[in-house]
C-alpha atoms as a PDB file:
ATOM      1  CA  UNK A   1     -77.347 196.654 152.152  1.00  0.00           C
ATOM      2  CA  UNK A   2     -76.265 198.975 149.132  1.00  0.00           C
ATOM      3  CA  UNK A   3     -72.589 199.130 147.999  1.00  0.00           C
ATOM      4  CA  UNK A   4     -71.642 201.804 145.789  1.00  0.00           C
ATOM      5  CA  UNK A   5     -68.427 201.697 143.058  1.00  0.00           C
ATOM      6  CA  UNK A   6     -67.282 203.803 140.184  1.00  0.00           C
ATOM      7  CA  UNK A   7     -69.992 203.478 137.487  1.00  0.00           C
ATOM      8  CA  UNK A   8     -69.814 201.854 134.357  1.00  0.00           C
ATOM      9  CA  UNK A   9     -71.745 200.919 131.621  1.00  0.00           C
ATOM     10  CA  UNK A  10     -73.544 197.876 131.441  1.00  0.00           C
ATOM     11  CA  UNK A  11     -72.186 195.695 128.854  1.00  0.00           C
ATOM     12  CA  UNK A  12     -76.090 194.554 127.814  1.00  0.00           C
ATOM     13  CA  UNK A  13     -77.163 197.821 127.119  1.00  0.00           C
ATOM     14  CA  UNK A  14     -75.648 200.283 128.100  1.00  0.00           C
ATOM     15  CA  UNK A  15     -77.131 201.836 131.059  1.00  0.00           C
ATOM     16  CA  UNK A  16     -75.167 203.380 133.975  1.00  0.00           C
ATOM     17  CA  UNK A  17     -74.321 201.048 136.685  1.00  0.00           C
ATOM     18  CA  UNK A  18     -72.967 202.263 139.885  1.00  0.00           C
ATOM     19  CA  UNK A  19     -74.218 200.036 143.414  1.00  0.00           C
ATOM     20  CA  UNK A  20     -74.918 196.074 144.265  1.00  0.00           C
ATOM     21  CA  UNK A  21     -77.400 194.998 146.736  1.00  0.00           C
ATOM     22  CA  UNK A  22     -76.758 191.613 148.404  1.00  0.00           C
ATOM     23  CA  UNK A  23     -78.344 189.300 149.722  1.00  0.00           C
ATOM     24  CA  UNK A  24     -75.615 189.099 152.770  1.00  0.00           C
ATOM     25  CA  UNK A  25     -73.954 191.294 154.871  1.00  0.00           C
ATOM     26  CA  UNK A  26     -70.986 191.390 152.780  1.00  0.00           C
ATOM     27  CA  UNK A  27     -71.514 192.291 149.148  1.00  0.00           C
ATOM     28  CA  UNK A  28     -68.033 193.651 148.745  1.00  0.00           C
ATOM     29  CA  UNK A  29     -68.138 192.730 144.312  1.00  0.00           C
ATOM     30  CA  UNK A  30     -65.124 189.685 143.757  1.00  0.00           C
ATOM     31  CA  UNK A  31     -64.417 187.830 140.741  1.00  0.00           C
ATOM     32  CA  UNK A  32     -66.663 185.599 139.869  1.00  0.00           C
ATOM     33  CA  UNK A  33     -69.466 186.924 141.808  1.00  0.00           C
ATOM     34  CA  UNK A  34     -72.807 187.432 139.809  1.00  0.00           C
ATOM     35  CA  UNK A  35     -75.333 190.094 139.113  1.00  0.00           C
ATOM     36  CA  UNK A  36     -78.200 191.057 137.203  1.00  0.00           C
ATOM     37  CA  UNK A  37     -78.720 194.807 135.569  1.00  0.00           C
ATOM     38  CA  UNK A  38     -81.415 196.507 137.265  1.00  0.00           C
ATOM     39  CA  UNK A  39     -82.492 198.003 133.392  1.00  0.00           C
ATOM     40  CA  UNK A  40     -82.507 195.490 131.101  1.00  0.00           C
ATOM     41  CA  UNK A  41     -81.524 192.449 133.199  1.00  0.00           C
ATOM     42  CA  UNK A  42     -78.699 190.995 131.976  1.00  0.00           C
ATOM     43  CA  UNK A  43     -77.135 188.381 133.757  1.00  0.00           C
ATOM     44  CA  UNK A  44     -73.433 189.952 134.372  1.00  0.00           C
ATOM     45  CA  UNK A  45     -69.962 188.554 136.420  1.00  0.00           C
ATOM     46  CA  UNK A  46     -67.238 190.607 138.032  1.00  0.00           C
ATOM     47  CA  UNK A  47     -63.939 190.093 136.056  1.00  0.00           C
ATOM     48  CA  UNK A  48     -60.438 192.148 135.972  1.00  0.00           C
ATOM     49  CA  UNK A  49     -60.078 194.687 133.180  1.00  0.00           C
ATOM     50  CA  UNK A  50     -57.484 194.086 131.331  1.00  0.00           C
ATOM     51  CA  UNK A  51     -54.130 195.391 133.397  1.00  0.00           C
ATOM     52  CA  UNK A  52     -52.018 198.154 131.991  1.00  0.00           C
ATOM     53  CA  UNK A  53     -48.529 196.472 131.608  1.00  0.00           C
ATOM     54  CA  UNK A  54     -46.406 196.594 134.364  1.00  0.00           C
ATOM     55  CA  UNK A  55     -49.763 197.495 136.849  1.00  0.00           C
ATOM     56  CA  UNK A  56     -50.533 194.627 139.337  1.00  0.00           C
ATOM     57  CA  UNK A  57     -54.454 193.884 139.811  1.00  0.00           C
ATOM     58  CA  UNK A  58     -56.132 194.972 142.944  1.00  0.00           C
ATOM     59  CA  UNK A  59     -59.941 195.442 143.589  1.00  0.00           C
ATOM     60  CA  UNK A  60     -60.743 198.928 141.949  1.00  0.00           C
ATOM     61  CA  UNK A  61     -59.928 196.740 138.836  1.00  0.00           C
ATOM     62  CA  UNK A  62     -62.996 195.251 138.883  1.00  0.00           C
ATOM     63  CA  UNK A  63     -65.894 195.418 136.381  1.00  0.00           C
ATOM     64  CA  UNK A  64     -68.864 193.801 135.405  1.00  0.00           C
ATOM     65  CA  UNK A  65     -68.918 191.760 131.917  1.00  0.00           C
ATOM     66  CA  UNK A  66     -71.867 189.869 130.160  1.00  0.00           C
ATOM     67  CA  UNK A  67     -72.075 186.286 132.324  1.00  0.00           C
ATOM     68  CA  UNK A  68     -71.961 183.931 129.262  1.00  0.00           C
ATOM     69  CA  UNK A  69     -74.709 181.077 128.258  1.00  0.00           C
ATOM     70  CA  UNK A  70     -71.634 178.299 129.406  1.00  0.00           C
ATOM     71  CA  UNK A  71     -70.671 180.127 133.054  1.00  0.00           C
ATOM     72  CA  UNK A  72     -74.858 180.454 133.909  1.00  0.00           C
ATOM     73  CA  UNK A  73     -74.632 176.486 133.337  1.00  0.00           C
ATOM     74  CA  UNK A  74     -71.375 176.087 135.344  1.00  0.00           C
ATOM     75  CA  UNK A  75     -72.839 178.270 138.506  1.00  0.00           C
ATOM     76  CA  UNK A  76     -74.241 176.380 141.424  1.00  0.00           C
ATOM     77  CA  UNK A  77     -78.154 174.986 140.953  1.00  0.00           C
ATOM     78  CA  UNK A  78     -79.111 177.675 143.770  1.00  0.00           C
ATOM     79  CA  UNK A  79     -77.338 180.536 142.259  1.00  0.00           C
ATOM     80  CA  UNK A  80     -78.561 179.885 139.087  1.00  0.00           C
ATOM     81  CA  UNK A  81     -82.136 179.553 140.519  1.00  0.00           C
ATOM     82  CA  UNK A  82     -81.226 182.848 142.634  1.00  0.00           C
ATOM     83  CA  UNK A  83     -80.557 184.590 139.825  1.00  0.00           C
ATOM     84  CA  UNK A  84     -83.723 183.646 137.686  1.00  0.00           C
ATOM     85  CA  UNK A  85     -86.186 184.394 140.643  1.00  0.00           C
ATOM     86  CA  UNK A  86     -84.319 187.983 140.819  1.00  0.00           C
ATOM     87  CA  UNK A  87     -84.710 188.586 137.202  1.00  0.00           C
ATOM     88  CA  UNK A  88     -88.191 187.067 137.364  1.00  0.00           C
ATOM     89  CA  UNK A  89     -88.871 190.028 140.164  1.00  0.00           C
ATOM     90  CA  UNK A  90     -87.106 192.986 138.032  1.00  0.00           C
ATOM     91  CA  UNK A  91     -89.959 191.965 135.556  1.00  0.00           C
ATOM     92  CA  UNK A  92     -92.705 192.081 137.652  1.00  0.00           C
ATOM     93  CA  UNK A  93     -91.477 195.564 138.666  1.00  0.00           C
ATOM     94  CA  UNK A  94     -91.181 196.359 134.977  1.00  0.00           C
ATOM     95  CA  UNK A  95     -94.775 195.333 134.365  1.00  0.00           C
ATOM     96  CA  UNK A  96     -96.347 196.617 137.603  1.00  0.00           C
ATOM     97  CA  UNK A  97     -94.806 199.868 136.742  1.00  0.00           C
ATOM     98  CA  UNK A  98     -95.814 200.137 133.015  1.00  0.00           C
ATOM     99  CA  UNK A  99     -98.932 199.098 134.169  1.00  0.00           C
ATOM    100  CA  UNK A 100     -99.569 201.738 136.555  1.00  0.00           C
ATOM    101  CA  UNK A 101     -98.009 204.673 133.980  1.00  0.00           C
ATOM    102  CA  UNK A 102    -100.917 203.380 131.555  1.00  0.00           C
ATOM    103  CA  UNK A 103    -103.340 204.142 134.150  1.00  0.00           C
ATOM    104  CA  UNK A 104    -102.306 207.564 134.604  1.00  0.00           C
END
């Protein structure tokens, strides 16, 4: 399942982000929930911007910001290990795919 959301750049490098996949039915972004950037793949976490004074926070505050070094160690074994498998994927994709452009 593909959710779509206002795009924004990702804070690695730059390129334009704009849907999540899930692994669940539900992949509604929250803070604190994790993703990796389908271009360079950067581990990233959904945070609040910061609020305009006065404005209370509600969902379309959302965006994604660089997951630190300390917050990967602080995740749950299985996420963590979720999250290196995906990225592990995203570069076999990478390779398959420069691999097959070289053949052409």
């Amino acid at each position: 399942m593909v959710m779509r959301y206002a795009e924004q750049p990702c804070p690695h490098c730059g390129a334009k982000l704009d849907a999540t996949a899930g692994f669940e039915d539900d992949i509604e972004p929250r803070v604190g929930d994790v993703a990796i950037c389908a271009a360079c793949h950067g581990f990233l976490v959904w945070a609040y911007k910061q609020p305009e004074p006065g404005k209370e926070l509600d969902e379309s505050d959302l965006t994604q910001v660089k997951l630190t070094a300390r917050e990967f160690n602080d995740l749950p074994g299985d996420v963590r290990a979720d999250l290196l498998r995906a990225q592990a994927h995203l570069e076999e994709i990478k390779k398959q795919e420069a691999l097959k452009g070289a053949k052409h």
